[in-house]
PDB file of N, CA and C in Angstrom:
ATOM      1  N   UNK A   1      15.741  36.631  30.268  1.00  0.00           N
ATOM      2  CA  UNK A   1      15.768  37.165  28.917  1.00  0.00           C
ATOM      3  C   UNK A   1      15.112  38.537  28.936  1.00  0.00           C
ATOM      4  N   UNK A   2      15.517  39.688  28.131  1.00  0.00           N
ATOM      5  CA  UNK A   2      15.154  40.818  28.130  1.00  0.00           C
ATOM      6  C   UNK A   2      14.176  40.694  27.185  1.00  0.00           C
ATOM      7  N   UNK A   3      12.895  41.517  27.774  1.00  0.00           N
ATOM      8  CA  UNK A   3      11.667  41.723  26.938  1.00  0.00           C
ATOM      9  C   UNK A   3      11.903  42.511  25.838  1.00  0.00           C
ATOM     10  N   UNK A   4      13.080  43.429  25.557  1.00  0.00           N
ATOM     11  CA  UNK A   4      13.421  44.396  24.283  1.00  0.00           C
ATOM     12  C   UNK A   4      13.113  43.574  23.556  1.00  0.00           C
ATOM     13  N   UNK A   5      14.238  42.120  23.421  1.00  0.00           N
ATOM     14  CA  UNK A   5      13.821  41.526  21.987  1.00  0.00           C
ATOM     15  C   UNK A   5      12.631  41.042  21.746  1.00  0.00           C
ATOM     16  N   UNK A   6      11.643  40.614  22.448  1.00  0.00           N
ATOM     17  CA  UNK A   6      10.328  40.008  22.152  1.00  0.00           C
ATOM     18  C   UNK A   6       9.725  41.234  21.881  1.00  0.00           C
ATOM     19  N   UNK A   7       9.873  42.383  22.077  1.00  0.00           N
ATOM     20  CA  UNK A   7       9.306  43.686  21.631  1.00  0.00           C
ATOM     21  C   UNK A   7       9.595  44.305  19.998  1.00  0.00           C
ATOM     22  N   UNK A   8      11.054  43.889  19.976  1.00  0.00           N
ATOM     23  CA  UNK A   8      11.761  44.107  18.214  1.00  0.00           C
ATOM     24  C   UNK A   8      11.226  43.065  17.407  1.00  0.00           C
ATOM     25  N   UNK A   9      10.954  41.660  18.218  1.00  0.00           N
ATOM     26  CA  UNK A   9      10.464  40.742  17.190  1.00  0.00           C
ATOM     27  C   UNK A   9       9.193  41.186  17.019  1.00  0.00           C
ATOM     28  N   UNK A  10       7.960  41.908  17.397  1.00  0.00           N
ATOM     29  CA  UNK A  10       6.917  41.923  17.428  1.00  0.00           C
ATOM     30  C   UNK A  10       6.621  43.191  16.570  1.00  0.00           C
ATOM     31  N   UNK A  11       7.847  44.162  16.477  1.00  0.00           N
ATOM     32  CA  UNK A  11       7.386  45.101  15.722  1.00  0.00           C
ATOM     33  C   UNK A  11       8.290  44.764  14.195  1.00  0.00           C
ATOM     34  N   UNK A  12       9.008  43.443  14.552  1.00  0.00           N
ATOM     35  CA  UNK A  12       9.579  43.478  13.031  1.00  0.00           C
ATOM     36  C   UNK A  12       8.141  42.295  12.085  1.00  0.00           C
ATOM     37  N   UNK A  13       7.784  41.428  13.288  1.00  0.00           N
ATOM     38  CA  UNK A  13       6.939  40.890  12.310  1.00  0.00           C
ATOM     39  C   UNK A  13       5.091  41.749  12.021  1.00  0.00           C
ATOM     40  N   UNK A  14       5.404  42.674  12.926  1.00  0.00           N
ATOM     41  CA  UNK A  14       4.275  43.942  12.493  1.00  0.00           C
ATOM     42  C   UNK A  14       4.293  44.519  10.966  1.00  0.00           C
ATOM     43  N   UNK A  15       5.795  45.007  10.328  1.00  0.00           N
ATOM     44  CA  UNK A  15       6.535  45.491   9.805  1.00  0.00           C
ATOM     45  C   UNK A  15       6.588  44.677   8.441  1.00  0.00           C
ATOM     46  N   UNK A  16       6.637  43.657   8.730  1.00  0.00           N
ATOM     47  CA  UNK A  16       7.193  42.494   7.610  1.00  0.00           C
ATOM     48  C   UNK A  16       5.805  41.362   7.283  1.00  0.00           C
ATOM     49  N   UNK A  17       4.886  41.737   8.050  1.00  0.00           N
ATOM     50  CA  UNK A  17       3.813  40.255   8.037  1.00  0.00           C
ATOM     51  C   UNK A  17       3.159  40.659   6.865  1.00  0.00           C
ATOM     52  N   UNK A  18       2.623  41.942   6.374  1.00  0.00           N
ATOM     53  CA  UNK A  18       2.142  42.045   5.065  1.00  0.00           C
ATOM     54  C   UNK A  18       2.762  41.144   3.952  1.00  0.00           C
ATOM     55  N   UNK A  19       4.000  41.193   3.941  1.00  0.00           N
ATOM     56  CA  UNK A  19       4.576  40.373   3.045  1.00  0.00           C
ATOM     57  C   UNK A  19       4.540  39.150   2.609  1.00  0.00           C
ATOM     58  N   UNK A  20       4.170  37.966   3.988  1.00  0.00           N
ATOM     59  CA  UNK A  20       3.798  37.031   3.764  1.00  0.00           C
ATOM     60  C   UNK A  20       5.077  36.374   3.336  1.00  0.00           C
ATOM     61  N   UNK A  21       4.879  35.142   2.345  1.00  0.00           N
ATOM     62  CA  UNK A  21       5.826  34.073   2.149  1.00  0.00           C
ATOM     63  C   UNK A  21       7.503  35.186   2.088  1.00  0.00           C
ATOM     64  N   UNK A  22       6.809  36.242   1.395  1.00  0.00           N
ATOM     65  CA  UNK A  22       8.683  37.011   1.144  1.00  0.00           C
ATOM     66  C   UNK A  22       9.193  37.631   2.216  1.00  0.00           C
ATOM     67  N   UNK A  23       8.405  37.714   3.522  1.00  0.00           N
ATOM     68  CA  UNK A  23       9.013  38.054   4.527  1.00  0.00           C
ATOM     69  C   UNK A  23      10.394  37.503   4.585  1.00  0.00           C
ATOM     70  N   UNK A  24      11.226  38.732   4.828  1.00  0.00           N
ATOM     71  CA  UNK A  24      12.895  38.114   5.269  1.00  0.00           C
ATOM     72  C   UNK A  24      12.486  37.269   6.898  1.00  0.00           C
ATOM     73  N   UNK A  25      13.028  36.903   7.165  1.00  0.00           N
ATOM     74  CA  UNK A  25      13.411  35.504   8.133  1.00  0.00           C
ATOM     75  C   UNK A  25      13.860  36.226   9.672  1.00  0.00           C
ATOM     76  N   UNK A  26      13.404  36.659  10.465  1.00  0.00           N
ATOM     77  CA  UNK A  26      13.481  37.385  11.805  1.00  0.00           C
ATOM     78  C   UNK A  26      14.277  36.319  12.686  1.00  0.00           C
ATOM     79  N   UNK A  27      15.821  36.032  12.948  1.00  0.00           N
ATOM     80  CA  UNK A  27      15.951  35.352  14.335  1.00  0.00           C
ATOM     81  C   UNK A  27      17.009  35.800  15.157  1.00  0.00           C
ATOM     82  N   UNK A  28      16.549  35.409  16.296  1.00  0.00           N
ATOM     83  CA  UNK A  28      17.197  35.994  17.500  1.00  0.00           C
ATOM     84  C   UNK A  28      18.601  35.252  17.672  1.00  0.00           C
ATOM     85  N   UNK A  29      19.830  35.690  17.965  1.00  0.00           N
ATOM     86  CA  UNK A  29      20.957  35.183  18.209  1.00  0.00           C
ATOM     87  C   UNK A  29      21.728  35.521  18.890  1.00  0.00           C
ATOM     88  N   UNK A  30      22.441  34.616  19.784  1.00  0.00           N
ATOM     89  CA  UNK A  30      23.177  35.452  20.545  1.00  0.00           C
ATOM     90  C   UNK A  30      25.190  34.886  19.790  1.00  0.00           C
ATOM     91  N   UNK A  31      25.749  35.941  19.748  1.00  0.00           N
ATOM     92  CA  UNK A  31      27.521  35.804  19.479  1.00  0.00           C
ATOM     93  C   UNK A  31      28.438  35.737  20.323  1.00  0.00           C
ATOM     94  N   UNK A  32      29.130  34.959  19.988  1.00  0.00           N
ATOM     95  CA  UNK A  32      30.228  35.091  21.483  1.00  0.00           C
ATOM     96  C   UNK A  32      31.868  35.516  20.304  1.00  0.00           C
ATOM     97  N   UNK A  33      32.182  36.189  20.807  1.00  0.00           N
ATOM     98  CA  UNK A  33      33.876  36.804  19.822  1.00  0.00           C
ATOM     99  C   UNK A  33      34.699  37.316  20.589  1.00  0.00           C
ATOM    100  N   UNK A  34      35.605  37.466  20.437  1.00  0.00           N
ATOM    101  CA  UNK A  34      36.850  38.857  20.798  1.00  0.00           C
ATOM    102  C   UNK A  34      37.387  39.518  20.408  1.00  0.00           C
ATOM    103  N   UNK A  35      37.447  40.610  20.614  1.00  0.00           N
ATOM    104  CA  UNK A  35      38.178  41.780  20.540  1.00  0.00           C
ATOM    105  C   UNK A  35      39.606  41.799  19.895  1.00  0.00           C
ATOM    106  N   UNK A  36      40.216  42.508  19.473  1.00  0.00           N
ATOM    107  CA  UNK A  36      41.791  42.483  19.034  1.00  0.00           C
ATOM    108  C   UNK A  36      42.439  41.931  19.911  1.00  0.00           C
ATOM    109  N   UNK A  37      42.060  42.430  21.883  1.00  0.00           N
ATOM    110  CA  UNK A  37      43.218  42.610  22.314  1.00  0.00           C
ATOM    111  C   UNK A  37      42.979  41.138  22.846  1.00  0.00           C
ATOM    112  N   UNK A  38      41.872  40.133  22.867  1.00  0.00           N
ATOM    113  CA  UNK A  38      41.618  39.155  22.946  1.00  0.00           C
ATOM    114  C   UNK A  38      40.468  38.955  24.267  1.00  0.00           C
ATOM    115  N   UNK A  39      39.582  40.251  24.485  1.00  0.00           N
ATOM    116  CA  UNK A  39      38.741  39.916  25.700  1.00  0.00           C
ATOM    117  C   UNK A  39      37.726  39.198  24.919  1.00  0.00           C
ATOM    118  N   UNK A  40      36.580  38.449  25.785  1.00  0.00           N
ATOM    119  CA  UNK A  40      35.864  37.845  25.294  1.00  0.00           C
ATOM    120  C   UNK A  40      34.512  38.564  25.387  1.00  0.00           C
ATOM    121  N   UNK A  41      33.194  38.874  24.174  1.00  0.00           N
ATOM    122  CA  UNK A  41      32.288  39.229  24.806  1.00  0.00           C
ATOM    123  C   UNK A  41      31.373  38.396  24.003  1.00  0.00           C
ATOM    124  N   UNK A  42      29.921  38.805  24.457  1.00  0.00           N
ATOM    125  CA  UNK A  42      29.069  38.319  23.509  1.00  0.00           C
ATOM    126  C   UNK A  42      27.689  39.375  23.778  1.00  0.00           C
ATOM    127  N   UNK A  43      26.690  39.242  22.675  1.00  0.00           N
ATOM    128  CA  UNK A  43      26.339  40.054  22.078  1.00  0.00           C
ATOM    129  C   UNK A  43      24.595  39.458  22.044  1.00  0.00           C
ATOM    130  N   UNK A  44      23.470  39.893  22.252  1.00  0.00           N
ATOM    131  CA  UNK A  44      21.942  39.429  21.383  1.00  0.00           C
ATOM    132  C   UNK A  44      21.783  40.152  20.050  1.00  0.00           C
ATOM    133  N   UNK A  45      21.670  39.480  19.280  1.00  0.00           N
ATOM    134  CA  UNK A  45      21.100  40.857  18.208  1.00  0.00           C
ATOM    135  C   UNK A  45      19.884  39.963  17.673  1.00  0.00           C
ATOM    136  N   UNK A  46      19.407  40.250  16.664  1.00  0.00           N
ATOM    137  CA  UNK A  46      17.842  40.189  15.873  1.00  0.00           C
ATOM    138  C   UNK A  46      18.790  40.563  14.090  1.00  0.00           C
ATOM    139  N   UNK A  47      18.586  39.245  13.430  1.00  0.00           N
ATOM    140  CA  UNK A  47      19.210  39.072  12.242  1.00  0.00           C
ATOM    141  C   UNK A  47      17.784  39.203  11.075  1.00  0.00           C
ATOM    142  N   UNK A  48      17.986  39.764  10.064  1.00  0.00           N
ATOM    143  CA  UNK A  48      17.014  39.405   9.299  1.00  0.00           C
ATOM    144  C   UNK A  48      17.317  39.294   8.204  1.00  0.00           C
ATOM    145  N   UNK A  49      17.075  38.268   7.274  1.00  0.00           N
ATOM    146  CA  UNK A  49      17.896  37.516   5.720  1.00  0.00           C
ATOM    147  C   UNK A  49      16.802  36.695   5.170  1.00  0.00           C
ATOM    148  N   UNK A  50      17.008  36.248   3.929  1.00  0.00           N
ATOM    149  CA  UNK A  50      16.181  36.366   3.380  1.00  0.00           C
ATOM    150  C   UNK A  50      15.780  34.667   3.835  1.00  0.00           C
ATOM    151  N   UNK A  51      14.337  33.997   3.339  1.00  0.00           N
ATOM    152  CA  UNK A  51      14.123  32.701   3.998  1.00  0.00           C
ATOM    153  C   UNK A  51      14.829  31.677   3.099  1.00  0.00           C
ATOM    154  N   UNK A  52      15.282  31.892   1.978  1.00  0.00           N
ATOM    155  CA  UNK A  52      15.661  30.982   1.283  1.00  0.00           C
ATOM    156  C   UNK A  52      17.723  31.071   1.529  1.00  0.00           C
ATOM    157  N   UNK A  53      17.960  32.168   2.296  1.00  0.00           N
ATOM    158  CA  UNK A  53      19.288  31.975   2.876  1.00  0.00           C
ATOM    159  C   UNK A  53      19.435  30.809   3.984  1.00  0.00           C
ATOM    160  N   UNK A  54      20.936  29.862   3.674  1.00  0.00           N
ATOM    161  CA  UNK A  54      21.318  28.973   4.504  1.00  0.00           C
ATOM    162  C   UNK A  54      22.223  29.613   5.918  1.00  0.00           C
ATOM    163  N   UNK A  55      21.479  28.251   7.106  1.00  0.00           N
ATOM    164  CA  UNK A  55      22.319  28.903   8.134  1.00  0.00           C
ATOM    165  C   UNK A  55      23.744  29.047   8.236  1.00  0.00           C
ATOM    166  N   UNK A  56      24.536  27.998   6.978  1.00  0.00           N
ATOM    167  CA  UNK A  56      25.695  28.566   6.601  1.00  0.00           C
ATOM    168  C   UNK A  56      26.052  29.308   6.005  1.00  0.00           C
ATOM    169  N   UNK A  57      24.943  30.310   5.322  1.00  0.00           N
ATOM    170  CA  UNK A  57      25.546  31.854   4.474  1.00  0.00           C
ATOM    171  C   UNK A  57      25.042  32.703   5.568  1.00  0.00           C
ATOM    172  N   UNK A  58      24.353  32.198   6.668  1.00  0.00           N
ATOM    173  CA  UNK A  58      24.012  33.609   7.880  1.00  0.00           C
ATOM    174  C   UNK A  58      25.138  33.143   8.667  1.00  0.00           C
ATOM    175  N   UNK A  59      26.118  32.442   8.939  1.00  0.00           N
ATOM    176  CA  UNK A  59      27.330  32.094   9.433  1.00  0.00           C
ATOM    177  C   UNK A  59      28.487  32.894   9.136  1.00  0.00           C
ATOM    178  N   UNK A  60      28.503  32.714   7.778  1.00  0.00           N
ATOM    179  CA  UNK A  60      29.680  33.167   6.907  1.00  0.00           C
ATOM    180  C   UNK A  60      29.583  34.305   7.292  1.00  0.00           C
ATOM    181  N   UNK A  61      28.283  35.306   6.885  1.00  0.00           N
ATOM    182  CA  UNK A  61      28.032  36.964   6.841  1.00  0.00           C
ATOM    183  C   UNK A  61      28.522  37.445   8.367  1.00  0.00           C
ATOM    184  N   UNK A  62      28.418  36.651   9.168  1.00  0.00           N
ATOM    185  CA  UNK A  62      28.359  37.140  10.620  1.00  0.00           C
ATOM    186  C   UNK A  62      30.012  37.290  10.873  1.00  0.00           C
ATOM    187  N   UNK A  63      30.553  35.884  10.246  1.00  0.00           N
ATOM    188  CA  UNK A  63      31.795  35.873  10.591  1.00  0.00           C
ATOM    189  C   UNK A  63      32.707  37.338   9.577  1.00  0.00           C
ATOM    190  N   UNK A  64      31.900  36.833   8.662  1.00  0.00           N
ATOM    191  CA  UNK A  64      32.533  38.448   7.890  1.00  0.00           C
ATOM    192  C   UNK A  64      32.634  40.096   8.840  1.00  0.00           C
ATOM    193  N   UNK A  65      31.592  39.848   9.339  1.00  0.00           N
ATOM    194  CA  UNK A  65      31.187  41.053   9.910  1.00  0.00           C
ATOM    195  C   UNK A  65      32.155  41.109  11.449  1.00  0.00           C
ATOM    196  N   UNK A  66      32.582  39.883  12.278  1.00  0.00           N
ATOM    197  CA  UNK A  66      33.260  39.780  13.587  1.00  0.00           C
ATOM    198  C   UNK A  66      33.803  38.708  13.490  1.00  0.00           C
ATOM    199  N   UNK A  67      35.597  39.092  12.606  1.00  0.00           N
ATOM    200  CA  UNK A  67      36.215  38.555  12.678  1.00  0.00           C
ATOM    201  C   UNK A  67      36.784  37.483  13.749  1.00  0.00           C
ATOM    202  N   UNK A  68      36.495  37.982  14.860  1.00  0.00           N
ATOM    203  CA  UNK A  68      36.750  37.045  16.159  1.00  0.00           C
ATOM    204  C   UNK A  68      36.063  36.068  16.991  1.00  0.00           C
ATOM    205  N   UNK A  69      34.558  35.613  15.511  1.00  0.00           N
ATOM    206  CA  UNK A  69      33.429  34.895  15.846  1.00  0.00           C
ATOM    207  C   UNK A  69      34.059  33.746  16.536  1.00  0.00           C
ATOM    208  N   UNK A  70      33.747  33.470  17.988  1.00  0.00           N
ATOM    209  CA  UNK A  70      34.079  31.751  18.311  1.00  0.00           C
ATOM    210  C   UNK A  70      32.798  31.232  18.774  1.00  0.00           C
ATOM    211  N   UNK A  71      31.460  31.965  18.387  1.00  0.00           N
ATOM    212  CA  UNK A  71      30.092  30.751  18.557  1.00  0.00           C
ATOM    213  C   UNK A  71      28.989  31.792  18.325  1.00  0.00           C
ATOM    214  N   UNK A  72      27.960  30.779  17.605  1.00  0.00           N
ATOM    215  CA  UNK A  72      26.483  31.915  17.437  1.00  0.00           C
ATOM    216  C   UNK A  72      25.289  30.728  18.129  1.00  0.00           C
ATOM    217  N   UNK A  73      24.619  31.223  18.595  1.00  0.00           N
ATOM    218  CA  UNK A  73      23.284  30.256  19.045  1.00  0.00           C
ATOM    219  C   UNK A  73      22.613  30.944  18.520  1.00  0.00           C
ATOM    220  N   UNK A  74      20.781  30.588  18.494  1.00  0.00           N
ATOM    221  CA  UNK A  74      19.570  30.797  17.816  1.00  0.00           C
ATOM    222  C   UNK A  74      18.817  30.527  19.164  1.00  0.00           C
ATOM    223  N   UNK A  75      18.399  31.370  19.463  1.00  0.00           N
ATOM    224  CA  UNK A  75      16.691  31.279  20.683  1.00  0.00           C
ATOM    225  C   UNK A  75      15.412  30.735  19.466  1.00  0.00           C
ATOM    226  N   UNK A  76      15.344  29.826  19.711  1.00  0.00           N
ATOM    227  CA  UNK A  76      14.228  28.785  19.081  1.00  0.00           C
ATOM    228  C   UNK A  76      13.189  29.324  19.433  1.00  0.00           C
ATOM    229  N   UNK A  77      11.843  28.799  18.819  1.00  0.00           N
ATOM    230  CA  UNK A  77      10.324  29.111  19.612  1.00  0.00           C
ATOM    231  C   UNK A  77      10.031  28.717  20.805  1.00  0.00           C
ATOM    232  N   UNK A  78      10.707  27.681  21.153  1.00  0.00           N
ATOM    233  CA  UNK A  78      10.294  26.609  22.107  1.00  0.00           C
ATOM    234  C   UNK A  78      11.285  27.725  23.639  1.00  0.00           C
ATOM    235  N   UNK A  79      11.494  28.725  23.604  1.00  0.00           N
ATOM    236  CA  UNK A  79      12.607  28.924  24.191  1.00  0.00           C
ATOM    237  C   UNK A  79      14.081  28.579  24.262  1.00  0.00           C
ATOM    238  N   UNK A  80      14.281  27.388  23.878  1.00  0.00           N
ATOM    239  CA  UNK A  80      15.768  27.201  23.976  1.00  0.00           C
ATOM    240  C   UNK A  80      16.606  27.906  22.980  1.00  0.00           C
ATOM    241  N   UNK A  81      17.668  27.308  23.118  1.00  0.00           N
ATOM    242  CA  UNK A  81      19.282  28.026  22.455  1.00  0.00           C
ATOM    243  C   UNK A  81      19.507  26.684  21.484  1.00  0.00           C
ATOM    244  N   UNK A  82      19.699  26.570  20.235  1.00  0.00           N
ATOM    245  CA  UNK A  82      20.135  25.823  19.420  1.00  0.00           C
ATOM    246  C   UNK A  82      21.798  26.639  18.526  1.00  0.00           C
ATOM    247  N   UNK A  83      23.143  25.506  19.171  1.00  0.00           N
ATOM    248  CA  UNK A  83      24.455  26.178  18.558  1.00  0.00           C
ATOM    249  C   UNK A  83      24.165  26.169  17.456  1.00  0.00           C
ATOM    250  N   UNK A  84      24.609  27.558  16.333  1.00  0.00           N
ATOM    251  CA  UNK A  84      24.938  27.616  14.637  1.00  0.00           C
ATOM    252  C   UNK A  84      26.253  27.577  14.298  1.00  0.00           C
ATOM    253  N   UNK A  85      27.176  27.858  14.965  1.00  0.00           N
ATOM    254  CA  UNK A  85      28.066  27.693  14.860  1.00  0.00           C
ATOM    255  C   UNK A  85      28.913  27.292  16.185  1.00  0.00           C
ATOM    256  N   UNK A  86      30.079  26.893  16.483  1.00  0.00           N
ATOM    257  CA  UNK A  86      30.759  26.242  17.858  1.00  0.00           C
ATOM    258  C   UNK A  86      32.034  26.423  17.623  1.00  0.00           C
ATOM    259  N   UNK A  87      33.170  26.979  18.263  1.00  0.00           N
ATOM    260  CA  UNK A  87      34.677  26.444  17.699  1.00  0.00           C
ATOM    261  C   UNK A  87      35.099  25.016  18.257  1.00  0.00           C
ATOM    262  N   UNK A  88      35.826  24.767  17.059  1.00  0.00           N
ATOM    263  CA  UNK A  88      36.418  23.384  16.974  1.00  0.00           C
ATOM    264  C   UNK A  88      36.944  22.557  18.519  1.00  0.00           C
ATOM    265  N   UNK A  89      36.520  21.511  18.904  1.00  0.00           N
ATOM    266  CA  UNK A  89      36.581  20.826  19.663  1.00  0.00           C
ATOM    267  C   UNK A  89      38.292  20.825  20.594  1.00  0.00           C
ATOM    268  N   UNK A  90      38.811  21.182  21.502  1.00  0.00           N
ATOM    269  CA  UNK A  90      40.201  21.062  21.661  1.00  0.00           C
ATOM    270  C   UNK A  90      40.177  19.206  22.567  1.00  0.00           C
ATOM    271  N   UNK A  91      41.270  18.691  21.743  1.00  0.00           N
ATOM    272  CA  UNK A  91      41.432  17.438  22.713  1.00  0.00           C
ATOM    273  C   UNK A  91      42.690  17.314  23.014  1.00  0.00           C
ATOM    274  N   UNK A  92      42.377  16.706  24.394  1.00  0.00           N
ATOM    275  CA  UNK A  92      43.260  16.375  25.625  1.00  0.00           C
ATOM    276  C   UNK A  92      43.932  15.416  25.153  1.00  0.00           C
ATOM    277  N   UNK A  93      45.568  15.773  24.780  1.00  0.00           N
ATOM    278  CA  UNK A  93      46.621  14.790  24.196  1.00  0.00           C
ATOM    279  C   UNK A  93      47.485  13.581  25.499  1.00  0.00           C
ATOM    280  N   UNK A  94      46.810  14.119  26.702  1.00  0.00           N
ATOM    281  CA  UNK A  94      47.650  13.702  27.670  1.00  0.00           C
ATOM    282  C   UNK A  94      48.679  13.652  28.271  1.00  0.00           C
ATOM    283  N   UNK A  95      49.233  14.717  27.984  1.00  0.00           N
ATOM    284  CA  UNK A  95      50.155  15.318  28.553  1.00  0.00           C
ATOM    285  C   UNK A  95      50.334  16.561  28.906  1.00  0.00           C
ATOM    286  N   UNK A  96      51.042  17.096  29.737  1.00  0.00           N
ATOM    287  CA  UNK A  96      51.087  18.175  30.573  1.00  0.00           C
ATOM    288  C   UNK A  96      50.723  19.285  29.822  1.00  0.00           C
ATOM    289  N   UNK A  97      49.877  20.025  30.142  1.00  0.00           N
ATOM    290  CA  UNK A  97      49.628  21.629  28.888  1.00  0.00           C
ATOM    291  C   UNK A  97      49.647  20.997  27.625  1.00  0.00           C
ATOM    292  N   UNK A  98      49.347  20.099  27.369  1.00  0.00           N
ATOM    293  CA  UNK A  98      49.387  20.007  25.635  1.00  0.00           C
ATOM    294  C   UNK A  98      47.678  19.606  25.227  1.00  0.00           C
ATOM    295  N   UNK A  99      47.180  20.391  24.780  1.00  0.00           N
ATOM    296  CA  UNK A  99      46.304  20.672  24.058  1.00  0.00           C
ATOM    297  C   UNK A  99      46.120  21.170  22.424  1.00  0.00           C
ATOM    298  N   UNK A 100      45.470  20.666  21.782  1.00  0.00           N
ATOM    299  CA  UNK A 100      45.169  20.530  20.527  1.00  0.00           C
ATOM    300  C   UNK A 100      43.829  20.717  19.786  1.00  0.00           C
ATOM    301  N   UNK A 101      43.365  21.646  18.583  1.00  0.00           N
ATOM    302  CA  UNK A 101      42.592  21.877  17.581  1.00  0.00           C
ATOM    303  C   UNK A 101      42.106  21.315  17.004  1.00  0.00           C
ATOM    304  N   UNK A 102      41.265  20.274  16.663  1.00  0.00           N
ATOM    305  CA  UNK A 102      41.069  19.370  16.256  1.00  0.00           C
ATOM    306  C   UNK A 102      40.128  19.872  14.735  1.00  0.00           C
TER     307      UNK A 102
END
């Protein structure tokens, strides 16, 4: 993991800790999307919204923003990655190339 973001988180909650309870909500995420022409990339950024926003209106906004959202995770405190969003499950119909959206 790159120390930038533990450096942006440290100067956003420098920035924002006066505030206390109204602090907007600092979290780290990483995106996975594509492009028009359909490459795949993904992205870290540092989101900040307000605390009483749901992780399904920081979903929505994201998807607004990259139309070609197919997954967001959250870097937790604990270190790990918790999915916010996932695309839909494909299942194996059993037969040759046939795959399905579920």
């Amino acid at each position: 993991m790159d120390n930038v973001f533990s450096d942006l988180e440290q100067m956003v909650d420098a920035l924002t800790g006066s505030l206390g309870d109204y602090a907007p909500r600092c979290r780290h995420l990483i995106v996975d999307y594509k492009d028009k022409a359909g490459t795949d990339f993904h992205q870290e950024v540092l989101v900040l919204h307000p605390n009483e926003a749901t992780d399904e209106s920081l979903v929505q906004s994201i998807k607004e923003q990259l139309p070609g959202l197919t997954a967001i995770a959250e870097l937790l405190p604990d270190g790990k990655w918790s999915a916010l969003s996932t695309p839909p499950p494909v299942l194996w119909t059993g037969q040759q190339g046939s795959c399905s959206r579920t």
